[in-house]
Protein backbone atom coordinates (compact mmCIF):
# COMPACT_ATOMS: atom_id res chain seq x y z
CA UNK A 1 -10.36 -14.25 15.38
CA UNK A 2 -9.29 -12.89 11.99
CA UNK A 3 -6.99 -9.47 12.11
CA UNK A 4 -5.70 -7.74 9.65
CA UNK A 5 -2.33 -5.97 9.99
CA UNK A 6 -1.73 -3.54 7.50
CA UNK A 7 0.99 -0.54 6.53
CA UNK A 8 -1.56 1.50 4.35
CA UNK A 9 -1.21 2.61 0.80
CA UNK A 10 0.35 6.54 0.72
CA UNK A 11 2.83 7.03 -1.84
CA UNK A 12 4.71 5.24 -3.85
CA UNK A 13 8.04 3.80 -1.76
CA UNK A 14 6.68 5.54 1.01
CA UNK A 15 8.92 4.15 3.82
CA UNK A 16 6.38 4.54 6.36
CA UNK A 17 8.46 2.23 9.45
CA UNK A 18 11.65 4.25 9.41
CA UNK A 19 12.65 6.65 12.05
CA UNK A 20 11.86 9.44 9.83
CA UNK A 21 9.21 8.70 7.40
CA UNK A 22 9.43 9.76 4.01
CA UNK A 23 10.27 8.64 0.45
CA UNK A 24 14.09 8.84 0.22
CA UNK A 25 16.48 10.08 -1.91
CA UNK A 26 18.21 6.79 -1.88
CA UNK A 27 15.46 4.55 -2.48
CA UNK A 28 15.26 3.04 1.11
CA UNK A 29 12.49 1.00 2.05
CA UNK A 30 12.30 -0.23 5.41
CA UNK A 31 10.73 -3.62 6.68
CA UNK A 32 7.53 -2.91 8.44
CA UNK A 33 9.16 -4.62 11.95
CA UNK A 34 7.03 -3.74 14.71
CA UNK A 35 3.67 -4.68 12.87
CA UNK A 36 5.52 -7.98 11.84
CA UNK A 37 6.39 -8.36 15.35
CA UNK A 38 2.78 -7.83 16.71
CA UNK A 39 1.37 -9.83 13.41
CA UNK A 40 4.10 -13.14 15.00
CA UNK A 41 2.52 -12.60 18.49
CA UNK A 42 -0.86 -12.57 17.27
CA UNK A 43 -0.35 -15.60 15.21
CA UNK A 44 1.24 -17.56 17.91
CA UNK A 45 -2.00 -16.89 19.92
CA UNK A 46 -4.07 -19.21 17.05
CA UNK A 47 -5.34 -15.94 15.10
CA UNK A 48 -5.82 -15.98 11.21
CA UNK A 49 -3.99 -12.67 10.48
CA UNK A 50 -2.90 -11.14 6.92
CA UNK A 51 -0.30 -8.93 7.47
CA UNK A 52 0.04 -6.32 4.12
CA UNK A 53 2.66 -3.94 3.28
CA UNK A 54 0.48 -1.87 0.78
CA UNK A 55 4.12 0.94 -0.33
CA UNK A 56 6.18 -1.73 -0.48
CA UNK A 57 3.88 -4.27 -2.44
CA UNK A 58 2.78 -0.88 -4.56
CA UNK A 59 -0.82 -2.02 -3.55
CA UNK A 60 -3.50 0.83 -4.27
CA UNK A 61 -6.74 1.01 -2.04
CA UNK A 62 -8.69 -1.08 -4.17
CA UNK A 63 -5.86 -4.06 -3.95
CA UNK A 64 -5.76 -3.73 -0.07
CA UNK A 65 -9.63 -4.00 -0.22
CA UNK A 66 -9.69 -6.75 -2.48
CA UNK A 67 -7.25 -8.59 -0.19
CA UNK A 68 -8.91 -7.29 2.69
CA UNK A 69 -12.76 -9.05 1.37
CA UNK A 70 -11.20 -12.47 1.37
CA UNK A 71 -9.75 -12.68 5.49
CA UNK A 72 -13.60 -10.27 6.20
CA UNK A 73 -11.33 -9.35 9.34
CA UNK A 74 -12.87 -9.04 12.83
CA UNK A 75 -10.17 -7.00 14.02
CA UNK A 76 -7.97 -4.34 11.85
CA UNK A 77 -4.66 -2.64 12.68
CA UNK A 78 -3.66 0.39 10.50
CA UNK A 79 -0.03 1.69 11.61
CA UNK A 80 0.68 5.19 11.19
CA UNK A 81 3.06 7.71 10.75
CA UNK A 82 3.40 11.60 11.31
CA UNK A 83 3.69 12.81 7.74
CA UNK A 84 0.88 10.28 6.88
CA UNK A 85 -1.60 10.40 10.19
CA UNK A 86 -4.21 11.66 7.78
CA UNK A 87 -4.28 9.32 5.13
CA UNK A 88 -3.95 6.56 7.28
CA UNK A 89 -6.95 7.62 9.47
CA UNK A 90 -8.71 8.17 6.25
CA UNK A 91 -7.97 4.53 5.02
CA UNK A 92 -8.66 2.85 8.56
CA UNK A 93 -11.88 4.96 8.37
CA UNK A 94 -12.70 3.47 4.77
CA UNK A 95 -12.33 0.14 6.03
CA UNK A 96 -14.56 0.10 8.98
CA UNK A 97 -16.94 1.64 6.37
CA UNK A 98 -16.52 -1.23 4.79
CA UNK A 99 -16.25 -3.82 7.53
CA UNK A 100 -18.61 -2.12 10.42
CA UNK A 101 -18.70 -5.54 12.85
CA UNK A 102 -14.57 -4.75 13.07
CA UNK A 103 -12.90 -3.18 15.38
CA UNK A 104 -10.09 -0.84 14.33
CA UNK A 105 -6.81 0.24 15.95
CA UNK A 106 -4.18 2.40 15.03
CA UNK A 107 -0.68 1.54 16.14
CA UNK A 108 2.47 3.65 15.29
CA UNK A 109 4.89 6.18 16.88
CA UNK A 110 2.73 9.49 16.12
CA UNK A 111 -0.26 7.86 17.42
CA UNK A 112 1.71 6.54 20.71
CA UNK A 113 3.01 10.20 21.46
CA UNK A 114 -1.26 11.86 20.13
CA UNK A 115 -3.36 9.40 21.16
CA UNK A 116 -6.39 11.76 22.33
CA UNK A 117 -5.88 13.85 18.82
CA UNK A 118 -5.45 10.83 16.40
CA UNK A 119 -8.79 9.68 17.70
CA UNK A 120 -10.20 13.42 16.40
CA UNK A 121 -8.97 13.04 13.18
CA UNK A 122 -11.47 10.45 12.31
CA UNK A 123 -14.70 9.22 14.45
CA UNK A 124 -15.01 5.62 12.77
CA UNK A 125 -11.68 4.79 14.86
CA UNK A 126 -12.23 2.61 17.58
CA UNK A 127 -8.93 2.99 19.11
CA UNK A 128 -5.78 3.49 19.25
CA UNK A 129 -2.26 1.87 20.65
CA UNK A 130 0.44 3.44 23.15
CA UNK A 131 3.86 2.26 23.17
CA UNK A 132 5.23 -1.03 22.64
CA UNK A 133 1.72 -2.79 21.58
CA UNK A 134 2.36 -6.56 20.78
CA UNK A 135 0.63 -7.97 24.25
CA UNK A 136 -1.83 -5.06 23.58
CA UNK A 137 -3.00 -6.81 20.41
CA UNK A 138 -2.74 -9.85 22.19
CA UNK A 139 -4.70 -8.35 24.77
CA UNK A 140 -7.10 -7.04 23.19
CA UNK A 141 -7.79 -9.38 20.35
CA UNK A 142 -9.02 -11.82 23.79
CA UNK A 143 -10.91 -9.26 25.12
CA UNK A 144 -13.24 -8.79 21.58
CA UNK A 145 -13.28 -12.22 21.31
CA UNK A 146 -14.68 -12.76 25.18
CA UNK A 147 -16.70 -9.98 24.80
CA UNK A 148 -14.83 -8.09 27.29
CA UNK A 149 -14.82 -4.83 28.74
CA UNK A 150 -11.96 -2.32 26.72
CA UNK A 151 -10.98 -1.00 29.97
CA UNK A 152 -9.56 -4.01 30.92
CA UNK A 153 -6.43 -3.91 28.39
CA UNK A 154 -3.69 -1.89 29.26
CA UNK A 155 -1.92 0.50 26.82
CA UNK A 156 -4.99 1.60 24.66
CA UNK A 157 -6.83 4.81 24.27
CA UNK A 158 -10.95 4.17 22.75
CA UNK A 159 -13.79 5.94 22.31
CA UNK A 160 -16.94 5.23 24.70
CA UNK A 161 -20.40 6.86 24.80
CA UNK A 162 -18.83 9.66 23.23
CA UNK A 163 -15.73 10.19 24.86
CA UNK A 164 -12.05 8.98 24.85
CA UNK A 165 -11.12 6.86 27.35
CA UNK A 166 -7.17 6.40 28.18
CA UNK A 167 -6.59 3.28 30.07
CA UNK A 168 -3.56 2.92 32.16
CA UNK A 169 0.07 2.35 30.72
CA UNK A 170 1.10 -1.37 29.90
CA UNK A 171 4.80 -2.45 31.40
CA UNK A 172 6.96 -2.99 28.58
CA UNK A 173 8.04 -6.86 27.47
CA UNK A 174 10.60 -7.84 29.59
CA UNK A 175 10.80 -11.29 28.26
CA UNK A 176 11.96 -10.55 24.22
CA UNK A 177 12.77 -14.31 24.10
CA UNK A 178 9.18 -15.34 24.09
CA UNK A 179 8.65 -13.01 20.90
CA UNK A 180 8.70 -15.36 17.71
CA UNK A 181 11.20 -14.81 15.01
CA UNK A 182 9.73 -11.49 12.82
CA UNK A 183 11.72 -13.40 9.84
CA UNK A 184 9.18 -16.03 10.05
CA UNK A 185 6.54 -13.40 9.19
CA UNK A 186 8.49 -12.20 6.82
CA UNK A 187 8.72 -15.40 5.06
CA UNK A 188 5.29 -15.75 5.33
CA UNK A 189 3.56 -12.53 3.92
CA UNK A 190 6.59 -10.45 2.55
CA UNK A 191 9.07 -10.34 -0.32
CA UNK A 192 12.53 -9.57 1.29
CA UNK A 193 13.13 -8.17 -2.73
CA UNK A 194 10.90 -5.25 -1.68
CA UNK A 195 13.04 -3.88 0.87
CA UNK A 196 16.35 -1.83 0.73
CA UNK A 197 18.63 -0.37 3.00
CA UNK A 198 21.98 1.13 1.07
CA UNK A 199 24.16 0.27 4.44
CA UNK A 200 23.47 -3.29 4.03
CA UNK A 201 24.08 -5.67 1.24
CA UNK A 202 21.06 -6.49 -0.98
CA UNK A 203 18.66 -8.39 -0.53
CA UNK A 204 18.93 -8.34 3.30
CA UNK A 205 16.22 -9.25 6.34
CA UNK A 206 15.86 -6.62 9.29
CA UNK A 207 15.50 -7.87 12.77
CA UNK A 208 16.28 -6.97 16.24
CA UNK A 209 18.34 -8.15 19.07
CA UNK A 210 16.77 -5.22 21.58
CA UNK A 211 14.08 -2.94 22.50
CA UNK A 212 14.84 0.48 23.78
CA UNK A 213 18.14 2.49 24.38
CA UNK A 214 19.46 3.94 27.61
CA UNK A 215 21.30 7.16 26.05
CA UNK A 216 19.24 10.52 26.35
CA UNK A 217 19.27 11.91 22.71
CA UNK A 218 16.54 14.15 22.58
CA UNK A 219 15.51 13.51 18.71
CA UNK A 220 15.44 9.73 18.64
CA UNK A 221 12.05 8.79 18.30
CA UNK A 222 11.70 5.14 19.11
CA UNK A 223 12.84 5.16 22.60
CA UNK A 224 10.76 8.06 23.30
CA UNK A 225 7.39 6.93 21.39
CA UNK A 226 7.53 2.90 21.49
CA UNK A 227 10.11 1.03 23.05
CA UNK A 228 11.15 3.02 26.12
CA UNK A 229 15.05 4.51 27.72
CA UNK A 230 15.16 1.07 29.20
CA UNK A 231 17.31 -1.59 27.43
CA UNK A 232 15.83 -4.84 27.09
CA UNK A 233 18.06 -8.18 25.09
CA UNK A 234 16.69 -10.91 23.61
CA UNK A 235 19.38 -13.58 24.63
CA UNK A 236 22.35 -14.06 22.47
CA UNK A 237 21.29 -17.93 21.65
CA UNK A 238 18.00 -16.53 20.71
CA UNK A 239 19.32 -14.05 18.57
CA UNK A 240 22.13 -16.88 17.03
CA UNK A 241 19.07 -19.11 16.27
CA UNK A 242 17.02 -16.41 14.28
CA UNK A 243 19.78 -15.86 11.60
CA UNK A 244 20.93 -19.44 11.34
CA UNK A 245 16.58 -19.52 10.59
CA UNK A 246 17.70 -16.88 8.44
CA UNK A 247 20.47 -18.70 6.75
CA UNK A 248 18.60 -21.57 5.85
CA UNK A 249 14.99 -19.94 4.46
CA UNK A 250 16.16 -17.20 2.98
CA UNK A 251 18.73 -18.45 0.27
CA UNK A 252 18.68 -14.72 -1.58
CA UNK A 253 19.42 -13.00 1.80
CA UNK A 254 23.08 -11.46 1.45
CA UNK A 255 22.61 -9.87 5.01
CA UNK A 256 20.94 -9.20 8.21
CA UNK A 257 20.16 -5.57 9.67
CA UNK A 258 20.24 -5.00 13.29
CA UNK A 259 17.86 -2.33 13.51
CA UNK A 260 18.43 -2.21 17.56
CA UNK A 261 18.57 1.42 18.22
CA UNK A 262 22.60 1.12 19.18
CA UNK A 263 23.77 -2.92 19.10
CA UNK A 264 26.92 -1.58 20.37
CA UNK A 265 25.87 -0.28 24.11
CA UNK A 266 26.84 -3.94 25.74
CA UNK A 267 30.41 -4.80 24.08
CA UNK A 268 31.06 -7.91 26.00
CA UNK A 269 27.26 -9.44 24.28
CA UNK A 270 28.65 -7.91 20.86
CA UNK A 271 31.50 -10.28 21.79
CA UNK A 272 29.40 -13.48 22.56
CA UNK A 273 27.00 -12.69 19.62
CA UNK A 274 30.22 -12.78 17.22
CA UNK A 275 31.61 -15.78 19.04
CA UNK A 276 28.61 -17.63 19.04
CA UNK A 277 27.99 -17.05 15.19
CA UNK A 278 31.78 -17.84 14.43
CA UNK A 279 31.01 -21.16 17.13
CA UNK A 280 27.77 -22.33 15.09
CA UNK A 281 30.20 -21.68 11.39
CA UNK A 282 26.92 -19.11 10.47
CA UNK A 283 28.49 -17.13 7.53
CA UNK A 284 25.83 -13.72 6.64
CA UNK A 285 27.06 -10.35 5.95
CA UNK A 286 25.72 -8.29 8.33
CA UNK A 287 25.10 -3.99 9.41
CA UNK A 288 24.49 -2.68 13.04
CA UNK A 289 23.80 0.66 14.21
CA UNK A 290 26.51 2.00 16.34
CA UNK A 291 27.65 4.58 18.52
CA UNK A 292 31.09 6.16 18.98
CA UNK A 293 33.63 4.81 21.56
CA UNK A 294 33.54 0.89 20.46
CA UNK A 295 36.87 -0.73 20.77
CA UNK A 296 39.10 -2.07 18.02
CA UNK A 297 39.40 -5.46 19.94
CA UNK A 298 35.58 -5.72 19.92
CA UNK A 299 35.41 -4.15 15.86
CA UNK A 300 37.73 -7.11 15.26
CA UNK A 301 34.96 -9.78 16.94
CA UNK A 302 32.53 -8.48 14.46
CA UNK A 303 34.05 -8.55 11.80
CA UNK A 304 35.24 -11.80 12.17
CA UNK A 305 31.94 -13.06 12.19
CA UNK A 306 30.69 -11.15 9.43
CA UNK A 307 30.16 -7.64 10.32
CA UNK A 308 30.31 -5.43 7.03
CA UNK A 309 28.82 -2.03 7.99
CA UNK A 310 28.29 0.16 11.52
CA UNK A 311 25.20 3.21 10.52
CA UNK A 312 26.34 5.97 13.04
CA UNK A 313 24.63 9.04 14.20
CA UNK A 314 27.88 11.27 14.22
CA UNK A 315 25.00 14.42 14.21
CA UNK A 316 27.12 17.60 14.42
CA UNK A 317 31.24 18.86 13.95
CA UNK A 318 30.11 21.25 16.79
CA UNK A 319 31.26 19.99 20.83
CA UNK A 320 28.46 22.56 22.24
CA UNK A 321 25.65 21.49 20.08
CA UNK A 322 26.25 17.37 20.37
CA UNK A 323 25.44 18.70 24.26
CA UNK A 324 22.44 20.70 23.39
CA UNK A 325 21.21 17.11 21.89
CA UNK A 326 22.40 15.39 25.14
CA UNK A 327 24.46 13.03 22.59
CA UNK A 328 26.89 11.74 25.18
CA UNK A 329 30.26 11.33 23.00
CA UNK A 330 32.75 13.81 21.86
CA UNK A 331 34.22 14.30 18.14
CA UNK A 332 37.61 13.22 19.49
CA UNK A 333 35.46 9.63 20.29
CA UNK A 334 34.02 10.08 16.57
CA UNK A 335 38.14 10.34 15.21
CA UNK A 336 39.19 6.81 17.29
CA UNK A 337 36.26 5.47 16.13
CA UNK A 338 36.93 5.97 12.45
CA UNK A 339 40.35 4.44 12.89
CA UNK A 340 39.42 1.34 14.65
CA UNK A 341 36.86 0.76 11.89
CA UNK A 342 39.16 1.34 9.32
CA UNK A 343 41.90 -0.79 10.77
CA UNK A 344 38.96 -3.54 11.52
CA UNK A 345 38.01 -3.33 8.06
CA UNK A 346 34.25 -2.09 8.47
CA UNK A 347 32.49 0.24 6.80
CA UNK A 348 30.53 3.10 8.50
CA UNK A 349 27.39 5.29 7.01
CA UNK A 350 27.82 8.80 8.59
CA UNK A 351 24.49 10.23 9.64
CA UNK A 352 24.71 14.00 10.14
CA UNK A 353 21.97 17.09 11.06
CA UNK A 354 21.24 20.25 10.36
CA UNK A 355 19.52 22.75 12.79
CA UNK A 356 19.98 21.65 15.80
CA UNK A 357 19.72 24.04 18.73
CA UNK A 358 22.36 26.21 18.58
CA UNK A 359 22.84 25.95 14.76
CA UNK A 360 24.67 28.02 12.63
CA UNK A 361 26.23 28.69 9.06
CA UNK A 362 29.35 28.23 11.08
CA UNK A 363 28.49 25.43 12.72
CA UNK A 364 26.52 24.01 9.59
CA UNK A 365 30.56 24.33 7.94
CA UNK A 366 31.75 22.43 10.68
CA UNK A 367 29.97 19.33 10.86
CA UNK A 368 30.72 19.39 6.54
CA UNK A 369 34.29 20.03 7.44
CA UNK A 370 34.03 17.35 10.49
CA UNK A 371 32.16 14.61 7.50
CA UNK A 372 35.03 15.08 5.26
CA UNK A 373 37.98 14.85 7.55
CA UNK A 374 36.10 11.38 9.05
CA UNK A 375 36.10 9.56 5.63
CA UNK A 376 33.18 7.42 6.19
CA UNK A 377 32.13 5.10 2.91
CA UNK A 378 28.76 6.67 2.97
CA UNK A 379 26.70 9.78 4.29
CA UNK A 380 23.11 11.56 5.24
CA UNK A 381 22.62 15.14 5.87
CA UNK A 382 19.10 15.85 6.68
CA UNK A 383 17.65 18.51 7.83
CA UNK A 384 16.02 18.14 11.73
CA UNK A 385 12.84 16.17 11.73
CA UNK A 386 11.55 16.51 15.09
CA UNK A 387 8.33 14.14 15.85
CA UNK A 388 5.68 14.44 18.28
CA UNK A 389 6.62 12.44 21.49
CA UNK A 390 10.05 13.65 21.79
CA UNK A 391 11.98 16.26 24.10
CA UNK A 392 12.96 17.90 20.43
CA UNK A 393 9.28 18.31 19.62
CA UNK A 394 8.40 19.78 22.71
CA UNK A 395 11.48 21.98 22.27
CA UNK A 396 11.49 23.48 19.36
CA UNK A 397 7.53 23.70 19.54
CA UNK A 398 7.88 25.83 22.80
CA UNK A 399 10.93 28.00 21.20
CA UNK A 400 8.05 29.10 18.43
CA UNK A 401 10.71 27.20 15.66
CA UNK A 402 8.20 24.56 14.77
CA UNK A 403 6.84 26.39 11.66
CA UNK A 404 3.38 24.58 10.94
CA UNK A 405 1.15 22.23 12.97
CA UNK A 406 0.39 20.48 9.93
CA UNK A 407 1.53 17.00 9.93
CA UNK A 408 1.34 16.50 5.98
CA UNK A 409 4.17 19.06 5.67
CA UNK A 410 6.07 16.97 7.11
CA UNK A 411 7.22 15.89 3.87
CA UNK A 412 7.04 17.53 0.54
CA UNK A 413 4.44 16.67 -1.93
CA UNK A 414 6.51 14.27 -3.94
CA UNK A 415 7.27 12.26 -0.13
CA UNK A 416 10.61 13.50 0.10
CA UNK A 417 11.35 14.99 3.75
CA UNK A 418 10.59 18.38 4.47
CA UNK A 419 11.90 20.98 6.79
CA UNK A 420 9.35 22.55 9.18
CA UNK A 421 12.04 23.90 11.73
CA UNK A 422 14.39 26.79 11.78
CA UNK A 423 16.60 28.01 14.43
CA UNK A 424 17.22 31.74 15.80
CA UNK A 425 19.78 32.03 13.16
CA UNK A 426 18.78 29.86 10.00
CA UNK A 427 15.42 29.63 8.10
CA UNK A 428 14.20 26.15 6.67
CA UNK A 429 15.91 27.08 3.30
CA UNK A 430 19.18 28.14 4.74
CA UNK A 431 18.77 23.85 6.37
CA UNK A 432 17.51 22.40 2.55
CA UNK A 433 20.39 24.37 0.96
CA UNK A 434 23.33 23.37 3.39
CA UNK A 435 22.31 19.13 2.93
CA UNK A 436 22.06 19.69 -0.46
CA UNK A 437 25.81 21.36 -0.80
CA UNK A 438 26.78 19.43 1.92
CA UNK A 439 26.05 15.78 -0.33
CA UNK A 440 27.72 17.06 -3.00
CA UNK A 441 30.43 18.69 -2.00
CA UNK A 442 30.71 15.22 -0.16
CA UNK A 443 30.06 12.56 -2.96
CA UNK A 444 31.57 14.75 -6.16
CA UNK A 445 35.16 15.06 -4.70
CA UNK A 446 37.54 12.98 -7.49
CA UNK A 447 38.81 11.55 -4.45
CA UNK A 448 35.46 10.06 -3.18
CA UNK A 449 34.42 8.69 -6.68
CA UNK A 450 38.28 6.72 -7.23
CA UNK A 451 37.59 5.16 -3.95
CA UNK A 452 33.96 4.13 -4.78
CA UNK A 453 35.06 2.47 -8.20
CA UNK A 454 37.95 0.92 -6.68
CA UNK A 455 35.77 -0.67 -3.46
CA UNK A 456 33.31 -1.82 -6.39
CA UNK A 457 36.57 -3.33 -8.46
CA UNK A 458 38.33 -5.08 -5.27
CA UNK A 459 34.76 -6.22 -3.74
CA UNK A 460 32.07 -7.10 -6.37
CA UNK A 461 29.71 -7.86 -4.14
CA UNK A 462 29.26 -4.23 -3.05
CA UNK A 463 28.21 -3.48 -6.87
CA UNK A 464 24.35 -4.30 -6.60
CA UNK A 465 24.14 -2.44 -3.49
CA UNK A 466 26.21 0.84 -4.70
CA UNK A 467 24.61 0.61 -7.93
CA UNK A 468 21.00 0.37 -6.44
CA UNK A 469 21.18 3.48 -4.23
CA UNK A 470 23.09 5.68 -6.51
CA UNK A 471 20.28 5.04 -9.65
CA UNK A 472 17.52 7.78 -7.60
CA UNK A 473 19.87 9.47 -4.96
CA UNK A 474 22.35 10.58 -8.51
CA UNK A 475 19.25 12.36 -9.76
CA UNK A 476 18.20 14.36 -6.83
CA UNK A 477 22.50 15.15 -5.72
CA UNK A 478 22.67 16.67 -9.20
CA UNK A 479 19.45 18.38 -9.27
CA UNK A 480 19.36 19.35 -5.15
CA UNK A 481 15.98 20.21 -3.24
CA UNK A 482 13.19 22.27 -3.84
CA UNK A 483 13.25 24.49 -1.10
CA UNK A 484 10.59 23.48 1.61
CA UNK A 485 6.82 24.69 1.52
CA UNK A 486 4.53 25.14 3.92
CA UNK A 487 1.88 26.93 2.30
């Protein structure tokens, strides 16, 4: 069978895959993993598949179609995103205008948590995926090409004689190990140039070591959409193999991403993953996302086997409101942390919100206050972006602070993330105006911009990367946010 797997044109660096989907400030583009994962399975079955990243490639409609004529695919699979669900019905639409014997699917987080109302945006959808949906593809790629019956194949939603039809959940993968390398995809249909993270040196190659998380946040949208509270490994050989695959095809890689939802939840398997890279001499930079409470001895491990950077969701400088979030760790957790990174010599990128339940200008002061005080090398502060599918969502929807039911305002016209929350104290503008102060009464301190230029003097190879981020996110610290619309 011949599928095509595409991330659809939107707008220009529109990093669709991300947790929250938008064009960023700092020019972030994310690999588009889970498709790449599903386009590997579907390979491995014997399928001829493209696999196109239309935002990253800058491909308009007319280049996706072009590309699209020469597979003539039998099977098409459109991922999706909240602040894009209309465009990207549109565009699946347009193709099975233009390829009517296919059979079109949209896979994605938004789609996962709407199925029944993603089908309503657009009758020339066949379907569309819940969850995790690699053995869905699988599944039902077999079942078009036997001429099945749709209700056979667990985790999709379709239309039949005029009516949806929700089949029954599908377990999640238990087995990651029999999942081929994504990085072979990559090689295959993307340019790793394309894609940029600022925590991570550049170029680097995204994979991960895990599906799912077992901590309770009530924003994060993977585990809640896709990949389940459950914690599934790959196995640490498994893992070892991929990047010395890595190592040896991708001779412009600088570093690998672990884009696991926390790496850090198992510290003795951080321990064997370090020892086994150190064991196998495997030398790559390389950036996890981590959570408070990790242990100095453990720090040391992984940095001794190459880990540069931890991305961690510090959130809020407010006890009470990391509670409201269900966060599980305490800002006397976030002060250790900082130390034992600092005395194991890695980097962390502070993540921080605004408007979280609870939220206040006091509180708003704090986490700023709580940012400073922690010294991280880099920081976010965003606004809340709650997504349909989570306990936030539901939340804030049934609190009457969700402002508009309009997806597209997600973000603002120009991509950039939008605000379409407020709190019982704080409008959307009061949010926009405290992450724009916050960023530069963060990055403009003297004190901030002597250490940048001396990390750039003492380690060149941080240059490209700093240098990379700070040519857009520069332009919008100095210029701030327009405040959010949703007119």
């Amino acid at each position: 069978m011949k599928i095509l797997l595409l991330n659809p044109p939107f707008l220009k660096n529109f990093s669709r895959p991300q947790r929250s989907p938008a064009v960023t400030k700092s020019g972030t583009i994310y690999f588009p993993m889970w498709l790449s994962y599903a386009a590997g399975v579907l390979e491995k079955e014997g399928h001829e598949i493209d696999l196109i990243d239309a935002p990253a490639d800058d491909y308009e409609m007319e280049k996706v179609v072009q590309r699209s004529k020469q597979l003539n695919p039998d099977l098409i699979v459109v991922d999706t995103s909240t602040p894009s669900i209309y465009n990207d019905a549109s565009i699946a639409g347009q193709l099975k205008d233009l390829f009517p014997s296919s059979f079109v699917i949209l896979v994605g987080t938004h789609v996962s948590a709407l199925p029944r109302e993603s089908l309503d945006i657009d009758e020339r959808i066949d379907a569309v995926a819940h969850h995790e949906y690699d053995y869905t593809l699988r599944d039902l790629a077999r079942t078009l090409e036997n001429k099945g019956n749709l209700s056979e194949v667990p985790g999709i939603s379709y239309r039949q004689n005029g009516r949806v039809v929700e089949n029954e959940k599908r377990p999640l993968i238990e087995d990651l190990d029999e999942i081929p390398f994504v990085s072979r995809v990559y090689k295959k249909f993307l340019n790793i140039e394309n894609y940029f993270n600022p925590n991570a040196l550049y170029p680097m190659v995204t994979i991960t070591t895990s599906r799912g998380c077992p901590f309770k946040c009530t924003f994060c949208v993977y585990p809640q959409t896709l990949m389940g509270r459950g914690y599934r490994l790959r196995s640490v050989e498994n893992v070892v193999d991929e990047i010395e695959y890595i190592t040896n095809n991708f001779p412009r890689a600088k570093a690998v991403f672990f884009e696991d939802d926390t790496l850090t939840v198992n510290k003795t398997r951080c321990i064997e993953l370090s020892e086994s890279l150190i064991r196998r001499g495997i030398k790559i930079s390389w950036t996890a996302n981590a959570r408070v409470g990790l242990d100095l001895e453990t720090m040391k491990k992984m940095k001794e086997a190459g880990c540069r950077s931890f991305c961690v969701g510090f959130e809020s400088g407010n006890q009470d409101i990391l509670n409201n979030m269900r966060k599980s760790s305490r800002l006397d957790m976030m002060f250790d942390f900082m130390t034992n990174a600092r005395k194991a010599g890695i980097l962390v990128h502070g993540c921080f919100l605004a408007g979280l339940p609870g939220e206040t200008k006091e509180t708003m002061k704090q986490t700023l206050d709580l940012a400073k005080r922690l010294k991280p090398d880099t920081v976010q502060f965003y606004p809340v972006m709650v997504y349909p599918g989570t306990e936030a969502y539901e939340w804030y929807k049934s609190q009457g602070f969700l402002i508009t039911d309009d997806f597209s305002k997600w973000i603002t016209p120009g991509g950039l993330h939008n605000t379409v929350v407020k709190t019982e104290h704080l409008q959307p503008e009061d949010l926009v105006r405290f992450c724009d102060h916050a960023r530069r009464e963060f990055y403009l301190r003297p004190a901030y911009l002597l250490y940048k230029a001396k990390q750039m003097l003492l380690h060149p190879e941080e240059i490209k990367r700093t240098l990379k981020s700070a040519r857009t996110f520069f332009r919008y610290l100095l210029k701030g946010s327009d405040v959010p619309s949703v007119n």
